[in-house]
PDB file of N, CA and C in Angstrom:
ATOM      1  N   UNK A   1     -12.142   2.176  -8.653  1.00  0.00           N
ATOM      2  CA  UNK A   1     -10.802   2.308  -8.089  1.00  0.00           C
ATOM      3  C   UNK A   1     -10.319   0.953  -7.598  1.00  0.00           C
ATOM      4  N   UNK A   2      -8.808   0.629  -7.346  1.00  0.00           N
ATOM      5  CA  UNK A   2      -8.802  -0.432  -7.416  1.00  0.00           C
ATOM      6  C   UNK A   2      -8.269  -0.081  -5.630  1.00  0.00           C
ATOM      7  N   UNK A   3      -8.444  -1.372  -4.839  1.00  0.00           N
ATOM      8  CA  UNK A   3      -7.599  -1.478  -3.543  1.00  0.00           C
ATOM      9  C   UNK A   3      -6.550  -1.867  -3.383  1.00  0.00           C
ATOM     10  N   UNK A   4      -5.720  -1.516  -2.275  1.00  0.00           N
ATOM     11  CA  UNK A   4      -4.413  -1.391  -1.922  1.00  0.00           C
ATOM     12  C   UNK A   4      -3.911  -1.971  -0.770  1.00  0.00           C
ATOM     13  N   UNK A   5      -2.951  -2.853  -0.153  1.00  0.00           N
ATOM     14  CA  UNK A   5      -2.543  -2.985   0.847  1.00  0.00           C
ATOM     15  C   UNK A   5      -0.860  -2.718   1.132  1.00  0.00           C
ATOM     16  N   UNK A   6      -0.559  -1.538   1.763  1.00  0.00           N
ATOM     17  CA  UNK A   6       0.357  -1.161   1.586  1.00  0.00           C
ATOM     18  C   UNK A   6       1.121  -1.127   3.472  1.00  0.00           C
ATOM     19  N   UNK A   7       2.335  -2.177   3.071  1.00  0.00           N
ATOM     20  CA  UNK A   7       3.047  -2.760   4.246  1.00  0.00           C
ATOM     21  C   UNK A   7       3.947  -1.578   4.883  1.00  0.00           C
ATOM     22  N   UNK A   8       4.288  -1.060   5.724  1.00  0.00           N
ATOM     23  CA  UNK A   8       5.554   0.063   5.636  1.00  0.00           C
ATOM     24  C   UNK A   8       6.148  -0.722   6.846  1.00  0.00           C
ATOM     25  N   UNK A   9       7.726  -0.623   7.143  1.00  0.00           N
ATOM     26  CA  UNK A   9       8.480  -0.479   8.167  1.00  0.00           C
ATOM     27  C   UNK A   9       9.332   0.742   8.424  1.00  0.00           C
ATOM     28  N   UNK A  10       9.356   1.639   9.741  1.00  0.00           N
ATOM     29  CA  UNK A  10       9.870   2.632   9.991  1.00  0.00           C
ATOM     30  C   UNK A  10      11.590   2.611   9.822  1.00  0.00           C
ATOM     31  N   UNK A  11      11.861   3.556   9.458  1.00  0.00           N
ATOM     32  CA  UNK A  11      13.642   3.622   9.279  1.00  0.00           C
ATOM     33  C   UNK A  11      14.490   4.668   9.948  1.00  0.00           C
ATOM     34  N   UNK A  12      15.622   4.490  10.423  1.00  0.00           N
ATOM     35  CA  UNK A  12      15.857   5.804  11.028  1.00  0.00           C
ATOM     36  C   UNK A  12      15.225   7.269  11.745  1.00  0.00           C
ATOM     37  N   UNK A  13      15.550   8.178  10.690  1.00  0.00           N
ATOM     38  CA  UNK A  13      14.996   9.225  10.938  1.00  0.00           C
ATOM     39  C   UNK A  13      13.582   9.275  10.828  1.00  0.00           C
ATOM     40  N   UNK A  14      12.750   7.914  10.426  1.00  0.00           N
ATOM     41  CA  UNK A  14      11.556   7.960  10.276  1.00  0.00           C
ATOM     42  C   UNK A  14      10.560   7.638  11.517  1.00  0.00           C
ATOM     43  N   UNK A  15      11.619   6.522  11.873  1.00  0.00           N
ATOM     44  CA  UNK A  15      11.383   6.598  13.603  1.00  0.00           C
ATOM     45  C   UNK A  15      11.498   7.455  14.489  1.00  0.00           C
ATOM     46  N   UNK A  16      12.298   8.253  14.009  1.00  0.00           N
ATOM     47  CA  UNK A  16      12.287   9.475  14.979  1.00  0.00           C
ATOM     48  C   UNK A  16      11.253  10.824  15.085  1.00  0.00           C
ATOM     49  N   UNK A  17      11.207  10.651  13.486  1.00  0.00           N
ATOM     50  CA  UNK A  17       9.425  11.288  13.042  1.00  0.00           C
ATOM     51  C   UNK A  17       8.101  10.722  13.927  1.00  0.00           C
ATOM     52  N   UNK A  18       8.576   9.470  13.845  1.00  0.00           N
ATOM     53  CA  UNK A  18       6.983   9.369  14.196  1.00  0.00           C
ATOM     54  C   UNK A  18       6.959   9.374  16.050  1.00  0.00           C
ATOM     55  N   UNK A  19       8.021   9.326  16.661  1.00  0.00           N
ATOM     56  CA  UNK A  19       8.144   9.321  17.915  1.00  0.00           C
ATOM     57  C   UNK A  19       7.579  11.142  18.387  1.00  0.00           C
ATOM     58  N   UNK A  20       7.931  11.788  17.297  1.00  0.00           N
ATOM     59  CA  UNK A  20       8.161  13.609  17.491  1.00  0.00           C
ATOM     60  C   UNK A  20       6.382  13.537  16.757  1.00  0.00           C
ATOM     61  N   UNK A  21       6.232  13.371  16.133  1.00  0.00           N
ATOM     62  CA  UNK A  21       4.571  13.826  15.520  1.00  0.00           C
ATOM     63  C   UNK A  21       3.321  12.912  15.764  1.00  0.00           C
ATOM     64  N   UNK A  22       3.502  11.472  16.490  1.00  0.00           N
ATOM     65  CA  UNK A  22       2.502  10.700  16.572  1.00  0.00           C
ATOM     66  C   UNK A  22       2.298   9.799  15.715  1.00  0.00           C
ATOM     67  N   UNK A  23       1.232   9.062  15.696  1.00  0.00           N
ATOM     68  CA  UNK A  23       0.369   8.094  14.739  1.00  0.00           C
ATOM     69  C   UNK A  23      -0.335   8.804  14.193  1.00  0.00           C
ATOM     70  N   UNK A  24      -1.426   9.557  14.511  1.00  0.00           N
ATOM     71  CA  UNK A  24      -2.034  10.661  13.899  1.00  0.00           C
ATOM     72  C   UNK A  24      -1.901  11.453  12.656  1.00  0.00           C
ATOM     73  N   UNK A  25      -0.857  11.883  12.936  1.00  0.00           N
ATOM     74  CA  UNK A  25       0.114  13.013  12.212  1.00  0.00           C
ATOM     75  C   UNK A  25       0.364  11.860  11.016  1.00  0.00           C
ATOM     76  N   UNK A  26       1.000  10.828  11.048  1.00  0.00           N
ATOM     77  CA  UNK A  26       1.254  10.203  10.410  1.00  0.00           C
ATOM     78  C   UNK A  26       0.502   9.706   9.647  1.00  0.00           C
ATOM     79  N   UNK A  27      -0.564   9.787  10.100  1.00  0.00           N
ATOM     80  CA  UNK A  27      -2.274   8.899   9.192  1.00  0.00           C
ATOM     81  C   UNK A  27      -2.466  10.477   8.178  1.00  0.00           C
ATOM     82  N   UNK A  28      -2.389  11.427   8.564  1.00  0.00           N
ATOM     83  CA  UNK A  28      -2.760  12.593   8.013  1.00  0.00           C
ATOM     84  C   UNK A  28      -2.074  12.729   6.892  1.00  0.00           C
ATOM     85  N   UNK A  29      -0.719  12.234   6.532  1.00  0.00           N
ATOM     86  CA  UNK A  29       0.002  12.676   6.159  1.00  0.00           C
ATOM     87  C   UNK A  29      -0.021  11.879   4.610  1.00  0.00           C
ATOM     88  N   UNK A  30       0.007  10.400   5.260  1.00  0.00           N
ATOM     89  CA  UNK A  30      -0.603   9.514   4.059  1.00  0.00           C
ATOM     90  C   UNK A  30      -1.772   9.886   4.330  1.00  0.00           C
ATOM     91  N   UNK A  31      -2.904  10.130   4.166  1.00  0.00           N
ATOM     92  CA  UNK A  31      -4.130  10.590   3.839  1.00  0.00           C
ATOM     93  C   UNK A  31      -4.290  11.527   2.584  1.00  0.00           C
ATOM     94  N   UNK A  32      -3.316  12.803   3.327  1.00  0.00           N
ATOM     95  CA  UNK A  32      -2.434  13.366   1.783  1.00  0.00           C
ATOM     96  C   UNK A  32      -2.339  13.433   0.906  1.00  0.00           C
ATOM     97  N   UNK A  33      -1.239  12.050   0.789  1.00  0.00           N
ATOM     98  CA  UNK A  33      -0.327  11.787  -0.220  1.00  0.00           C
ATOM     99  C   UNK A  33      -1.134  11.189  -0.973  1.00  0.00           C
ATOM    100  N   UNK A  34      -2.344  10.157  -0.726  1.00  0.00           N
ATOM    101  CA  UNK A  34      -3.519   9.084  -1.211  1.00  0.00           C
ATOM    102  C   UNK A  34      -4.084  10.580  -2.236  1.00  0.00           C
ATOM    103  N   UNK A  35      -4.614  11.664  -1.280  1.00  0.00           N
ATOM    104  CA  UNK A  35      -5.233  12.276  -1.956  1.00  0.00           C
ATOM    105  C   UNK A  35      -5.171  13.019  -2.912  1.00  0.00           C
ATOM    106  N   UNK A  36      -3.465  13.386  -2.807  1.00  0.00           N
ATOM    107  CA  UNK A  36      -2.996  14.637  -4.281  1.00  0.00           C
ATOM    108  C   UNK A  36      -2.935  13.505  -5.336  1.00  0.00           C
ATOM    109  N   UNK A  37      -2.825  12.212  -5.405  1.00  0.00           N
ATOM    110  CA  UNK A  37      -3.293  11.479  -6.243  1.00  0.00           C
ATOM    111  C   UNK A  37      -4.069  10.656  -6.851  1.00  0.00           C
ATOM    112  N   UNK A  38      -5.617  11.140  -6.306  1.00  0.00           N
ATOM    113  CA  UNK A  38      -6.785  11.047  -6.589  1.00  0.00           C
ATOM    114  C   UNK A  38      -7.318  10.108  -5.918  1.00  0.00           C
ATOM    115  N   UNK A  39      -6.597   9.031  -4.961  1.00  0.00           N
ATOM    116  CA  UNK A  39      -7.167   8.164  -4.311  1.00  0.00           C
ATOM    117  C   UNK A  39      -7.552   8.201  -2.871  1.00  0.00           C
ATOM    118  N   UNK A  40      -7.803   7.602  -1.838  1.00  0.00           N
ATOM    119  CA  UNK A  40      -8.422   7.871   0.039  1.00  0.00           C
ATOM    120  C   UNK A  40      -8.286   6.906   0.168  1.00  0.00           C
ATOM    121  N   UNK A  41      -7.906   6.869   1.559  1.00  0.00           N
ATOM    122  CA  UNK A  41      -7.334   6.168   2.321  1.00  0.00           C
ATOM    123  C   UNK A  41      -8.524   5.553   3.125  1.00  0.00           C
ATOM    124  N   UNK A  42      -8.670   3.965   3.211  1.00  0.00           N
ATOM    125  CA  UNK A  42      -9.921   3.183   3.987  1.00  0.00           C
ATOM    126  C   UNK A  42      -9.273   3.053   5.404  1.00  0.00           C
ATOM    127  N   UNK A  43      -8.446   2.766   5.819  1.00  0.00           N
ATOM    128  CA  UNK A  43      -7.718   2.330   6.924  1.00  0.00           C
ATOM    129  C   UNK A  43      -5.972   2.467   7.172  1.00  0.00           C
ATOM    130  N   UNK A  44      -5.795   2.791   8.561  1.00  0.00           N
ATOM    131  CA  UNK A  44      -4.453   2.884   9.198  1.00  0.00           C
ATOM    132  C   UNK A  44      -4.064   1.838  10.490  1.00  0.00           C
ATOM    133  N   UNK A  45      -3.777   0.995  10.480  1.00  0.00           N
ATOM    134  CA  UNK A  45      -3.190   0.535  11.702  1.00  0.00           C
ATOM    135  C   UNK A  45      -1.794   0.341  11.682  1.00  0.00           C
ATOM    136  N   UNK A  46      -1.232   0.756  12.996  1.00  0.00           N
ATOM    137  CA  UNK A  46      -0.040   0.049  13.297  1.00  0.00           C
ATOM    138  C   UNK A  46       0.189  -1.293  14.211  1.00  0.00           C
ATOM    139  N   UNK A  47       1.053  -1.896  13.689  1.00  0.00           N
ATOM    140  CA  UNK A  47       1.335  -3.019  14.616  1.00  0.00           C
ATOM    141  C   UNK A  47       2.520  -3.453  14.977  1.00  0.00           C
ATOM    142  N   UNK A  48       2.447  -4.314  16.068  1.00  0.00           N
ATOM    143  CA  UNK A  48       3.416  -5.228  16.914  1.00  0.00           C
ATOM    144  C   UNK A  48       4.330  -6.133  15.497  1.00  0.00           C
ATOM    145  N   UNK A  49       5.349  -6.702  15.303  1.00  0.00           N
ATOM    146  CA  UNK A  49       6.139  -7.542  14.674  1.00  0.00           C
ATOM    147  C   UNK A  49       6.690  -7.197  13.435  1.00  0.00           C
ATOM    148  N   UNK A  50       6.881  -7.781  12.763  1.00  0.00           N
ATOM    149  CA  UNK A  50       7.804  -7.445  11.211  1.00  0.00           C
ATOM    150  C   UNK A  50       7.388  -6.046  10.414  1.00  0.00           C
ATOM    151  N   UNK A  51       5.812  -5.929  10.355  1.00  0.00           N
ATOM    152  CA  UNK A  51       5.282  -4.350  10.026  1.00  0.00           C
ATOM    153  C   UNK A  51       4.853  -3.490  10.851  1.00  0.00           C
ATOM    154  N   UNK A  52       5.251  -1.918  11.103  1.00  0.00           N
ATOM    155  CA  UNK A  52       5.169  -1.242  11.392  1.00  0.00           C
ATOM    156  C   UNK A  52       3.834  -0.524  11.276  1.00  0.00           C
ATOM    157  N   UNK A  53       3.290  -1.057   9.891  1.00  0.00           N
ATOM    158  CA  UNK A  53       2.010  -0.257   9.689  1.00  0.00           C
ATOM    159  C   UNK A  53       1.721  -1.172   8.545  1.00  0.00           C
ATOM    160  N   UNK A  54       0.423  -0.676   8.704  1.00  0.00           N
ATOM    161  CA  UNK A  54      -0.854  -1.369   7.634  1.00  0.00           C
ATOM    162  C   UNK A  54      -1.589  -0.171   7.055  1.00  0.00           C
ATOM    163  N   UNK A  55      -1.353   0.335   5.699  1.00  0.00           N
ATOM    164  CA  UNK A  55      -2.734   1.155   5.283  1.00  0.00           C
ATOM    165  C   UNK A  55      -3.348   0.183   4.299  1.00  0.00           C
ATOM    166  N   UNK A  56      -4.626   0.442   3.870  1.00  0.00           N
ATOM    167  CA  UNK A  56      -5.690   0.231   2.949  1.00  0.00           C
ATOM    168  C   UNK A  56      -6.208   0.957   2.282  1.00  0.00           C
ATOM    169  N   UNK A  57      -5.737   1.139   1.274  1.00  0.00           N
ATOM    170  CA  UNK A  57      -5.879   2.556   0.017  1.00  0.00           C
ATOM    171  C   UNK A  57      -7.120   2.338  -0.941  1.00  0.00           C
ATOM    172  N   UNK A  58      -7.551   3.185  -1.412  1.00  0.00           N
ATOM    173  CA  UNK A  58      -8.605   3.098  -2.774  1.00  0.00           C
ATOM    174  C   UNK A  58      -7.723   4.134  -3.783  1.00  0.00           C
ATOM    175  N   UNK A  59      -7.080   3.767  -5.269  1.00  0.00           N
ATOM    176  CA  UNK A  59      -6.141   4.212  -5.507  1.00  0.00           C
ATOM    177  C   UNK A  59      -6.919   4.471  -7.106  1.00  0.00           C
ATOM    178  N   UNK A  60      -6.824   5.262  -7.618  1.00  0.00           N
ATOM    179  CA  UNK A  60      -7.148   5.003  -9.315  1.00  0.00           C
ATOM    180  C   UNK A  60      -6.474   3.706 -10.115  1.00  0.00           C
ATOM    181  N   UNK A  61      -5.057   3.894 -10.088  1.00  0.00           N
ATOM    182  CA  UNK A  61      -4.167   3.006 -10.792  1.00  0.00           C
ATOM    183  C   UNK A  61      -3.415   2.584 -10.323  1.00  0.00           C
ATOM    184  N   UNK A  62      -2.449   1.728 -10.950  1.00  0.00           N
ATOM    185  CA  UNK A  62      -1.384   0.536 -10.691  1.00  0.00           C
ATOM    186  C   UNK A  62       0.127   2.322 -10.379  1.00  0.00           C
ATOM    187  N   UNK A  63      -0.345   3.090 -11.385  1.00  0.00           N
ATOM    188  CA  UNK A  63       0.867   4.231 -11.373  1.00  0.00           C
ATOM    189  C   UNK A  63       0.786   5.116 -10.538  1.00  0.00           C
ATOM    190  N   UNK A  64      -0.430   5.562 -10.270  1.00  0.00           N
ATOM    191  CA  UNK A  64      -0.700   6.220  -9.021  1.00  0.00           C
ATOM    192  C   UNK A  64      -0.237   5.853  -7.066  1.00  0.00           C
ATOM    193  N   UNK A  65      -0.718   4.588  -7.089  1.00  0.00           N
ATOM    194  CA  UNK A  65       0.050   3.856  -5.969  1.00  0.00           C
ATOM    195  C   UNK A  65       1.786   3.489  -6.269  1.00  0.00           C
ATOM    196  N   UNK A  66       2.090   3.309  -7.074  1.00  0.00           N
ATOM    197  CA  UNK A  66       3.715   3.341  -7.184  1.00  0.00           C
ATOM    198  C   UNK A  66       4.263   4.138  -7.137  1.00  0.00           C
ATOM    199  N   UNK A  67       3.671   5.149  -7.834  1.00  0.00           N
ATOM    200  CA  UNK A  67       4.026   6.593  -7.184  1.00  0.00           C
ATOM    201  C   UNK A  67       4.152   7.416  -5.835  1.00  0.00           C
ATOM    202  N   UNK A  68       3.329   6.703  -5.112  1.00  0.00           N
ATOM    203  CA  UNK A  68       2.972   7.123  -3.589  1.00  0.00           C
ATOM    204  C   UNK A  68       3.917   6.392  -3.016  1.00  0.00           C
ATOM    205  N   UNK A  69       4.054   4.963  -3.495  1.00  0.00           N
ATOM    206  CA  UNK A  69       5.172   4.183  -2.990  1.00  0.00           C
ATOM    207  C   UNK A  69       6.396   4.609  -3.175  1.00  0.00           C
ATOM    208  N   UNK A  70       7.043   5.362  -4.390  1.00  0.00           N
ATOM    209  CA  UNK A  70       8.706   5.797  -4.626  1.00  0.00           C
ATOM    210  C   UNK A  70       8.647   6.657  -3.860  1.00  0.00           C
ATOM    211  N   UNK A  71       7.723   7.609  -3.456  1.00  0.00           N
ATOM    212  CA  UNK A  71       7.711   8.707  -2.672  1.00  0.00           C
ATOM    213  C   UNK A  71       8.349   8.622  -1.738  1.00  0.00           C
ATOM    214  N   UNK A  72       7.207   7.765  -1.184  1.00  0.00           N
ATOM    215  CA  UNK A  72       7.981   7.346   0.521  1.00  0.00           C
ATOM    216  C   UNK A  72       9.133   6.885   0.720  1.00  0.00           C
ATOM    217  N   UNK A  73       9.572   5.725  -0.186  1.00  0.00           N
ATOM    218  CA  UNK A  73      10.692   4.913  -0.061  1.00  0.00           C
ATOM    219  C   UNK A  73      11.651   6.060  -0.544  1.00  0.00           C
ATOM    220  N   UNK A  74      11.769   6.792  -1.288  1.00  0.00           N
ATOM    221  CA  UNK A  74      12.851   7.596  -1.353  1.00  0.00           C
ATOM    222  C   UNK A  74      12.973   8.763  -0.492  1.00  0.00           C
ATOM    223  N   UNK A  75      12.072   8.360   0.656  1.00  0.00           N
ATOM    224  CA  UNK A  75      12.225   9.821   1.449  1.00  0.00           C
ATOM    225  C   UNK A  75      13.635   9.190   2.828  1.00  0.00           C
ATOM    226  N   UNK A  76      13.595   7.647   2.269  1.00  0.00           N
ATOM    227  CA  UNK A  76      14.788   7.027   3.061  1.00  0.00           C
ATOM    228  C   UNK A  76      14.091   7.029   4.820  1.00  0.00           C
ATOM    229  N   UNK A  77      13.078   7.057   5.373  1.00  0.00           N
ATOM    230  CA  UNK A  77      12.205   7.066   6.207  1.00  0.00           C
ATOM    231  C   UNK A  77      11.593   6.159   6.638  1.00  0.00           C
ATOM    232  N   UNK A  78      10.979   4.998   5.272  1.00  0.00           N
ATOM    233  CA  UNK A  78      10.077   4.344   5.521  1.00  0.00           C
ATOM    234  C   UNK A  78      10.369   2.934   4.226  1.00  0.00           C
ATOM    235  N   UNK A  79      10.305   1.917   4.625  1.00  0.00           N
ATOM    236  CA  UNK A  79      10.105   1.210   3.550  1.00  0.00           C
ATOM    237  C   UNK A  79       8.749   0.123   2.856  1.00  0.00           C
ATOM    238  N   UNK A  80       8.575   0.677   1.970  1.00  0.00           N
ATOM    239  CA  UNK A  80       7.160   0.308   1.601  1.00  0.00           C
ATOM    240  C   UNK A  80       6.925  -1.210   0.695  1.00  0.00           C
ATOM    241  N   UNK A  81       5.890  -2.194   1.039  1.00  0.00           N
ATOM    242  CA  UNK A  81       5.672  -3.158   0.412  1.00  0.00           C
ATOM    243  C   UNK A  81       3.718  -3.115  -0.254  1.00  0.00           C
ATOM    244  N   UNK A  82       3.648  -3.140  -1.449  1.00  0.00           N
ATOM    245  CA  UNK A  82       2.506  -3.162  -1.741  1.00  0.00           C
ATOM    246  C   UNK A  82       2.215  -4.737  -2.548  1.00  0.00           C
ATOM    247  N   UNK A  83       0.414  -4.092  -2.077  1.00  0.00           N
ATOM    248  CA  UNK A  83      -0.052  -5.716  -2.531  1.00  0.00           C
ATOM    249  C   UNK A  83      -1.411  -5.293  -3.272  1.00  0.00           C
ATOM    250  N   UNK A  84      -1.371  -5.949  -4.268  1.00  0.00           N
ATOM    251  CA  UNK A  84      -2.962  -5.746  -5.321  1.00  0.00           C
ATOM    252  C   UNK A  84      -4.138  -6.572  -4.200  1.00  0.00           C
ATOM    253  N   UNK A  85      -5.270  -5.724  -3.746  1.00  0.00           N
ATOM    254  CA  UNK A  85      -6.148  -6.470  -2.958  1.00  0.00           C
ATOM    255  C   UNK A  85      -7.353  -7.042  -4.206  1.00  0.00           C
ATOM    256  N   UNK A  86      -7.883  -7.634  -3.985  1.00  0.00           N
ATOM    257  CA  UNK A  86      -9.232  -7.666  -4.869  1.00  0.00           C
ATOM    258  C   UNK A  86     -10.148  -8.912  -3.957  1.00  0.00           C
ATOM    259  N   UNK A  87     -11.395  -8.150  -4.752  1.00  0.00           N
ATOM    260  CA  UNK A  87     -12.936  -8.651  -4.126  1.00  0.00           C
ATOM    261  C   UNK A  87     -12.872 -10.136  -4.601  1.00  0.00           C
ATOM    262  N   UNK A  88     -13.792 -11.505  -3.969  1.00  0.00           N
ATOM    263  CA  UNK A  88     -14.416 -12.215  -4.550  1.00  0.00           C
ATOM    264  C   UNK A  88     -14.806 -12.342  -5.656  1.00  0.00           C
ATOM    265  N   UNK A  89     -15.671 -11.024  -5.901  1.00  0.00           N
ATOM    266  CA  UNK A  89     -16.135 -11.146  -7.253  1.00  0.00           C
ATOM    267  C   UNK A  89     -14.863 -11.034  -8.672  1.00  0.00           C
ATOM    268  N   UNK A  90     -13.901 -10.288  -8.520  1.00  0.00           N
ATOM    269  CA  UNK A  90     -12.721 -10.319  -9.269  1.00  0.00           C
ATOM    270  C   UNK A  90     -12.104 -12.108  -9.666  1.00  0.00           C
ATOM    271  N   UNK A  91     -12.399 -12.193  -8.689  1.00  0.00           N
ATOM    272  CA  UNK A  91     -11.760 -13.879  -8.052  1.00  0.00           C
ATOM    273  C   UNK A  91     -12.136 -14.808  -9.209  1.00  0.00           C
ATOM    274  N   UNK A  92     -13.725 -14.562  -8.969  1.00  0.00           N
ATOM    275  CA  UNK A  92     -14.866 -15.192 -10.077  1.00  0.00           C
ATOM    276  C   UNK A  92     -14.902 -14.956 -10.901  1.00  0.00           C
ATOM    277  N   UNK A  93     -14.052 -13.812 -11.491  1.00  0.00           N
ATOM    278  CA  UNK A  93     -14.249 -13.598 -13.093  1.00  0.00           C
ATOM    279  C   UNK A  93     -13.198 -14.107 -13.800  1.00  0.00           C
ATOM    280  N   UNK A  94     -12.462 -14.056 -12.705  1.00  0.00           N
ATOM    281  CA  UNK A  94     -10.872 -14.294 -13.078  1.00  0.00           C
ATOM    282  C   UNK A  94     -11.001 -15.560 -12.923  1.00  0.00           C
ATOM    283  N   UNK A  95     -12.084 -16.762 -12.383  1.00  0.00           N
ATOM    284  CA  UNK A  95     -11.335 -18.065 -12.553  1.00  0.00           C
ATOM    285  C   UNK A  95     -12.633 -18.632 -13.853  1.00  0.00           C
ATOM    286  N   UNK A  96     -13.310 -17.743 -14.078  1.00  0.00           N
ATOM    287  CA  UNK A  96     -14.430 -17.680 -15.230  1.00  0.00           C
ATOM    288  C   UNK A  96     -13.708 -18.073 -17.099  1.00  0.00           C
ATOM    289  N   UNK A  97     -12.323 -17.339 -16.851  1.00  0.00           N
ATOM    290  CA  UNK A  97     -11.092 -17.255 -18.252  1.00  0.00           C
ATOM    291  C   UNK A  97     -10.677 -18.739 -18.430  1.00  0.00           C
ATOM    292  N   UNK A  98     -10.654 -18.827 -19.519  1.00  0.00           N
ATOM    293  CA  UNK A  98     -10.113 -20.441 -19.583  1.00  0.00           C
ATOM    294  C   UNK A  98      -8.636 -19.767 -20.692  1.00  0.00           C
ATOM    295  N   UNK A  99      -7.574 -19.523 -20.236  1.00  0.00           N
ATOM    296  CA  UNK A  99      -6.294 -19.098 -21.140  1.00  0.00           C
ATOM    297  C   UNK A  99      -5.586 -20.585 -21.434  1.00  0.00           C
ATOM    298  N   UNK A 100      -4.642 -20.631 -22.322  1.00  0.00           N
ATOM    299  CA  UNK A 100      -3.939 -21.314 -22.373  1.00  0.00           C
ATOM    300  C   UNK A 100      -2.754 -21.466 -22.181  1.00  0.00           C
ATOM    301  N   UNK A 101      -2.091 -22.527 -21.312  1.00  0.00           N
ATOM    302  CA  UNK A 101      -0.982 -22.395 -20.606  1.00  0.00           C
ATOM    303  C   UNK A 101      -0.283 -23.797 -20.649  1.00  0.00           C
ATOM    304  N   UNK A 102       0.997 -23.765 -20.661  1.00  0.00           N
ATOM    305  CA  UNK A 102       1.762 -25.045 -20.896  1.00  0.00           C
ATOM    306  C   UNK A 102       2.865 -25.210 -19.636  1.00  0.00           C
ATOM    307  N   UNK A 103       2.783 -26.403 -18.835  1.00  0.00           N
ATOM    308  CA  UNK A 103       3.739 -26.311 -17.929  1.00  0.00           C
ATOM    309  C   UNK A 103       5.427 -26.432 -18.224  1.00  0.00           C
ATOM    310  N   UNK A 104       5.941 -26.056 -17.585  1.00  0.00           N
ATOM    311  CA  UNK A 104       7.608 -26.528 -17.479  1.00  0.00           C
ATOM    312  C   UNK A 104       7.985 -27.472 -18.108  1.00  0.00           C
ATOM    313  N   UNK A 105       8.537 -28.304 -18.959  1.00  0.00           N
ATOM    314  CA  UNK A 105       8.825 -29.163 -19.363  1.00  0.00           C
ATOM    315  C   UNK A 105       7.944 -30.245 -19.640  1.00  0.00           C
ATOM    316  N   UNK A 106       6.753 -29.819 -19.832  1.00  0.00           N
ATOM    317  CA  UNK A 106       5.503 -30.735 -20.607  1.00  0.00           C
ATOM    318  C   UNK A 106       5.323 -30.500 -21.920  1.00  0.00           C
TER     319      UNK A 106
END
């Protein structure tokens, strides 16, 4: 499965959700949503400044998490930013490729 870092900021009525049901409620909920699409959830925090929340997903696919993502964002609630996480070892395989590439105007 691949990992996930998925940014949210609260919106409106979404703020008002989470003021009426908790943090809790809210972890449960994405817990959920991770799960009717085959993936679980590693971590929830919320925080102080520009994001509202931090989850850390284990997701099957690239379509599965985008999916979880239109969800939310179209529930007009919440707005979601995702990020491809990967291990070291990914790192290393990936700088292992020798591709070929031509710069800008070279």
């Amino acid at each position: 499965m691949a990992k996930y870092l998925i940014q949210g900021n609260y919106l409106g009525e979404g703020i008002k959700g989470l003021l009426k049901e908790g943090g809790s409620s809210r972890r449960a909920a994405i817990e959920g949503l991770a799960n009717s699409l085959g993936g679980s959830v590693e971590a929830v925090y919320y925080a102080f400044g520009d994001t509202d929340i931090f989850v850390i997903m284990d997701m099957p696919d690239h379509a599965s998490v985008t999916a979880a993502a239109l969800m939310a964002s179209a529930s007009g609630a919440v707005a979601v930013k995702t990020t491809v996480l990967m291990t070291p070892e990914e790192v290393d395989e990936a700088a292992k490729k020798t591709p070929s590439y031509r710069p800008p105007g070279q």
